[in-house]
Protein backbone atom coordinates (compact mmCIF):
# COMPACT_ATOMS: atom_id res chain seq x y z
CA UNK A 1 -0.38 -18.83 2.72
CA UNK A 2 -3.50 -16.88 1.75
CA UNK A 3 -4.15 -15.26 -1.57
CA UNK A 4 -2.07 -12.69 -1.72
CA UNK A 5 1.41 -14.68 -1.10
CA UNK A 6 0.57 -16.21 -5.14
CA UNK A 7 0.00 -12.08 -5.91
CA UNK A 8 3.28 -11.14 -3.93
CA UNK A 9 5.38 -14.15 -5.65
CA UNK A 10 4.15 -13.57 -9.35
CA UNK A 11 3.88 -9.46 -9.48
CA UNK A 12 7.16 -9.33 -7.16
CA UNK A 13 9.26 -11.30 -9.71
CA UNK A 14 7.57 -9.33 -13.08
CA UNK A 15 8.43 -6.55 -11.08
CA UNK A 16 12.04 -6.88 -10.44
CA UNK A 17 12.86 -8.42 -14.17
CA UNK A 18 10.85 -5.33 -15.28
CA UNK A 19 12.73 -3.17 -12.87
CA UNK A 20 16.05 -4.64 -13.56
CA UNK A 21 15.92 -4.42 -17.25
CA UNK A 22 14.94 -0.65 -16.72
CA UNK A 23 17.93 -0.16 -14.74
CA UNK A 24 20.62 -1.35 -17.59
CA UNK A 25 18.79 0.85 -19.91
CA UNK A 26 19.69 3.80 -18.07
CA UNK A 27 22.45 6.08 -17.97
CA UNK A 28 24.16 5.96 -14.58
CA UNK A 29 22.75 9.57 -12.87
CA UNK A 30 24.72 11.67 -10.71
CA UNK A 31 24.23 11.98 -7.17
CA UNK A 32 23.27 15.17 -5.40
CA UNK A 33 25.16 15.14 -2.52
CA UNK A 34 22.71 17.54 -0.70
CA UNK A 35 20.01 14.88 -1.15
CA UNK A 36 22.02 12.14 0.44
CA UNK A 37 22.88 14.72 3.32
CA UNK A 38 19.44 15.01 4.15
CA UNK A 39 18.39 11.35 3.91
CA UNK A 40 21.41 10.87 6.80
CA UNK A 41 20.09 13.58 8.53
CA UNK A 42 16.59 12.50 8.61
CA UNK A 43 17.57 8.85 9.28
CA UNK A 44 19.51 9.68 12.33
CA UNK A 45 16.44 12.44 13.70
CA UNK A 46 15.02 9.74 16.03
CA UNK A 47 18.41 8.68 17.74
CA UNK A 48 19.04 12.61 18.84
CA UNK A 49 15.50 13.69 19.83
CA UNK A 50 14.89 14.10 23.70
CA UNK A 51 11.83 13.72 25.26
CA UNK A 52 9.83 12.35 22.24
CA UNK A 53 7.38 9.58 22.64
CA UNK A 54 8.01 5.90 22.36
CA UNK A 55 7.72 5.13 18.36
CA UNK A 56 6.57 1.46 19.65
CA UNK A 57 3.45 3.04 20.88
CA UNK A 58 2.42 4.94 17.76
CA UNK A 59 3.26 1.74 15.73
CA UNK A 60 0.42 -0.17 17.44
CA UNK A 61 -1.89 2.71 18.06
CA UNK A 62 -1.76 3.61 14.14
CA UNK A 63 -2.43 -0.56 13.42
CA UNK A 64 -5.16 -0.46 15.40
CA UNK A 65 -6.80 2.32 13.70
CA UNK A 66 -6.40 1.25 10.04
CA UNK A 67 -7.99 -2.24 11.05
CA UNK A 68 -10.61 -0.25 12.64
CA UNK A 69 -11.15 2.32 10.05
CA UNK A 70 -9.71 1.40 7.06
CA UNK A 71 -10.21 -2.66 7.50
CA UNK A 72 -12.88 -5.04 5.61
CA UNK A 73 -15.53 -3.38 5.57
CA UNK A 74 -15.58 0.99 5.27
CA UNK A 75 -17.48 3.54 4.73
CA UNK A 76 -16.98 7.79 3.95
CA UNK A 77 -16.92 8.65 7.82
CA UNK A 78 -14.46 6.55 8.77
CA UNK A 79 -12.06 6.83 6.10
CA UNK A 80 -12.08 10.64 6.78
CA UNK A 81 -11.82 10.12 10.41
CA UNK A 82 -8.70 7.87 9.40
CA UNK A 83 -7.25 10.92 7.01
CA UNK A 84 -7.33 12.91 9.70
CA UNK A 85 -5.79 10.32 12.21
CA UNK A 86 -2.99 9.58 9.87
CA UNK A 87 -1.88 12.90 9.54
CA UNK A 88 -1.87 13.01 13.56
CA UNK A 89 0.25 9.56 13.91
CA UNK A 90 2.53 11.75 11.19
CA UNK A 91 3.14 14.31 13.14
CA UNK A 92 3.78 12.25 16.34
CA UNK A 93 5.94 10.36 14.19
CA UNK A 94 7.98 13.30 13.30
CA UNK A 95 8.96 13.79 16.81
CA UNK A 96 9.26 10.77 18.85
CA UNK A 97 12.39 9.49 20.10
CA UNK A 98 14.08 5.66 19.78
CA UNK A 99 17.26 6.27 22.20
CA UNK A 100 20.60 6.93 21.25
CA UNK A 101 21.85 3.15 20.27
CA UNK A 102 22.73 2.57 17.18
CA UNK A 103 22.99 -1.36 17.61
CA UNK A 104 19.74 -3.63 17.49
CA UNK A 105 17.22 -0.79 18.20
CA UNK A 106 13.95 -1.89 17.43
CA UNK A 107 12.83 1.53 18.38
CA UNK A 108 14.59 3.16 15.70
CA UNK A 109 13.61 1.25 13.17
CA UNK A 110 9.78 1.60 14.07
CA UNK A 111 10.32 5.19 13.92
CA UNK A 112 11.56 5.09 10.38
CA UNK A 113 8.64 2.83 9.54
CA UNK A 114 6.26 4.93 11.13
CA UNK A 115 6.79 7.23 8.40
CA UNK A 116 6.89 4.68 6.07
CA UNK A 117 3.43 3.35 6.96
CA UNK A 118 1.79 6.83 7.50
CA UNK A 119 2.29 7.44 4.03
CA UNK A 120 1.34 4.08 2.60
CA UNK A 121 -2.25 4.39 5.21
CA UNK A 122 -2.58 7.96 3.72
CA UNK A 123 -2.47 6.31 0.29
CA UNK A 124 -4.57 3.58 0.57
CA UNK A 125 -6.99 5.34 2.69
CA UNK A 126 -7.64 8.02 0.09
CA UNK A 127 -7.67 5.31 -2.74
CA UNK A 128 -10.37 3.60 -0.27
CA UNK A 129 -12.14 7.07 0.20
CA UNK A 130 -12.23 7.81 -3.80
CA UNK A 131 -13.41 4.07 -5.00
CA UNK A 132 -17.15 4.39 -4.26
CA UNK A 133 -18.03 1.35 -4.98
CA UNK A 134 -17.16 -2.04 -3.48
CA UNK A 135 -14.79 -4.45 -5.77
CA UNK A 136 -12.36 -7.34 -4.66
CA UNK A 137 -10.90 -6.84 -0.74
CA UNK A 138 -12.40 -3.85 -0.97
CA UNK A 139 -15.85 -3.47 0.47
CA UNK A 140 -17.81 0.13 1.06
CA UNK A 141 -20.88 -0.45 3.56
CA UNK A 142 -22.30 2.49 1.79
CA UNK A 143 -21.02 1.64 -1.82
CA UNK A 144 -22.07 -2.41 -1.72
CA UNK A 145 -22.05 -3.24 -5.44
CA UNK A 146 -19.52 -2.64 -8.23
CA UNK A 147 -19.60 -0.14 -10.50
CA UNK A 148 -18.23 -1.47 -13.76
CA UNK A 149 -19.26 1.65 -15.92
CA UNK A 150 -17.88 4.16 -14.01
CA UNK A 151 -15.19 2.70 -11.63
CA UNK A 152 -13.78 -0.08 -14.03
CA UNK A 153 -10.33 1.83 -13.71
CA UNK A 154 -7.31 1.80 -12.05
CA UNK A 155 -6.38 4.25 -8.91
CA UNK A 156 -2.97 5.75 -9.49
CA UNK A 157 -1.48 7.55 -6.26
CA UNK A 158 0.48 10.59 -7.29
CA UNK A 159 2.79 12.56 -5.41
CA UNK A 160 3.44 16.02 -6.09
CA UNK A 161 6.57 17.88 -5.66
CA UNK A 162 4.87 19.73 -2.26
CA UNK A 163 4.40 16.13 -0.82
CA UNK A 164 0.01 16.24 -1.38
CA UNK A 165 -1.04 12.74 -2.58
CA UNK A 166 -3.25 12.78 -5.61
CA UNK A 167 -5.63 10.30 -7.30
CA UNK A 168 -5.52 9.88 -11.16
CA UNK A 169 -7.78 7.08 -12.98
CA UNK A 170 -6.84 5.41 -15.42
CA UNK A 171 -8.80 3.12 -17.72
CA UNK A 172 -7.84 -0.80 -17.29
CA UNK A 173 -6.24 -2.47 -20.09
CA UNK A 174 -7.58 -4.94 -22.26
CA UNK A 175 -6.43 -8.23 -21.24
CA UNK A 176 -4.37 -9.72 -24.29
CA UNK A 177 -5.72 -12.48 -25.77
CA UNK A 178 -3.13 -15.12 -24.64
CA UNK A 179 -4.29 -14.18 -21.21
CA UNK A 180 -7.73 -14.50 -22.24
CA UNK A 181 -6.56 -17.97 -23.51
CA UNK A 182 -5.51 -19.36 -20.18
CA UNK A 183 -8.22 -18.01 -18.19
CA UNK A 184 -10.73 -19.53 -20.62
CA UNK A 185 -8.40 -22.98 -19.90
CA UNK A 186 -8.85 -22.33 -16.20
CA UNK A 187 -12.20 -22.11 -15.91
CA UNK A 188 -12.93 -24.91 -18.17
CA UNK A 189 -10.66 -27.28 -16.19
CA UNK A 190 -12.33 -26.00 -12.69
CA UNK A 191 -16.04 -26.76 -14.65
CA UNK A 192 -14.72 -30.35 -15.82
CA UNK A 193 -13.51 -30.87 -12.16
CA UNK A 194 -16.28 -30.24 -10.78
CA UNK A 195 -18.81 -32.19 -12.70
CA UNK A 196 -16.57 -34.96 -12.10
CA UNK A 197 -16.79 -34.54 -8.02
CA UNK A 198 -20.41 -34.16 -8.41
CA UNK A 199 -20.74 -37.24 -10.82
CA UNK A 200 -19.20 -39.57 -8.12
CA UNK A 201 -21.93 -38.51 -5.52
């Protein structure tokens, strides 16, 4: 019920109508059969690895760190330290072992996330690490203010064909003037509102 359930319900549903329409503009593409080989393959990894760690235990280990490291408030040490501790979880990741059952195994599915979430902590971690100011949720102990000259941009996570994640900046769009409309409403109703509460003091 905080803040970002009103982000996830209005940028989830642009998103799929966006998404959607995208889709039926498209021609239908062919399917490499090698490709869909190796996503079986990689899916089923954890069921037929021996001897591999518990994936339960990396799940909660690699939590812990990003709400240590990469949490409210960061700074340049950390976030490297995390890098670095991300690309260990990875690894561990890579070769841990959820038994051999295919029906309701939490442990498999925790060792797909893992991946999953190594790659989304890698992202946002290097986003964190690149941002050197602080703006929004995010807060550098050694960047405190915002930077509207320089870092008024958006971070744009690329991924290159050898799997390295990338940064690219991008400047942030004007807001279109129906926008700029409402928000002027908004703020105008919250001003009237609360003149009113303090008038009846």
């Amino acid at each position: 019920g905080g803040n970002s359930l009103s982000d996830l319900i209005v940028f989830g549903k642009r998103a799929g109508e966006y998404a959607a329409k995208r889709a039926k503009d498209l021609a239908q593409p062919s399917i490499d059969d090698a490709q869909v080989d190796l996503a079986i393959t990689d899916m089923l990894a954890p069921l037929e690895r021996d001897g591999g760690e518990n994936p339960g235990r990396i799940y909660d280990e690699m939590r812990d760190m990003m709400q240590a490291k990469v949490g409210i408030i960061r700074t340049k040490n950390e976030l490297e330290e995390a890098l670095d501790d991300i690309k260990a979880f990875k690894e561990r990741a890579l070769a841990c072992s959820s038994g051999t059952s295919r029906k309701y195994n939490s442990g498999w599915h925790q060792a797909l996330d893992l991946l999953n979430m190594a790659d989304v902590s890698h992202a946002a971690t290097l986003a964190a690490i690149t941002r050197e100011e602080s703006r929004g949720g995010h807060t550098r102990d050694d960047f405190p203010t915002p930077e509207d000259d320089y870092w008024g941009k958006t971070l744009n996570i690329i991924w290159m064909e050898n799997g390295e994640m990338k940064i690219r900046q991008e400047p942030v769009e004007e807001m279109r003037e129906d926008l700029k409309g409402a928000l002027k409403e908004v703020k105008a109703m919250i001003a009237d509102r609360a003149a009113e509460a303090g008038g009846g003091n």
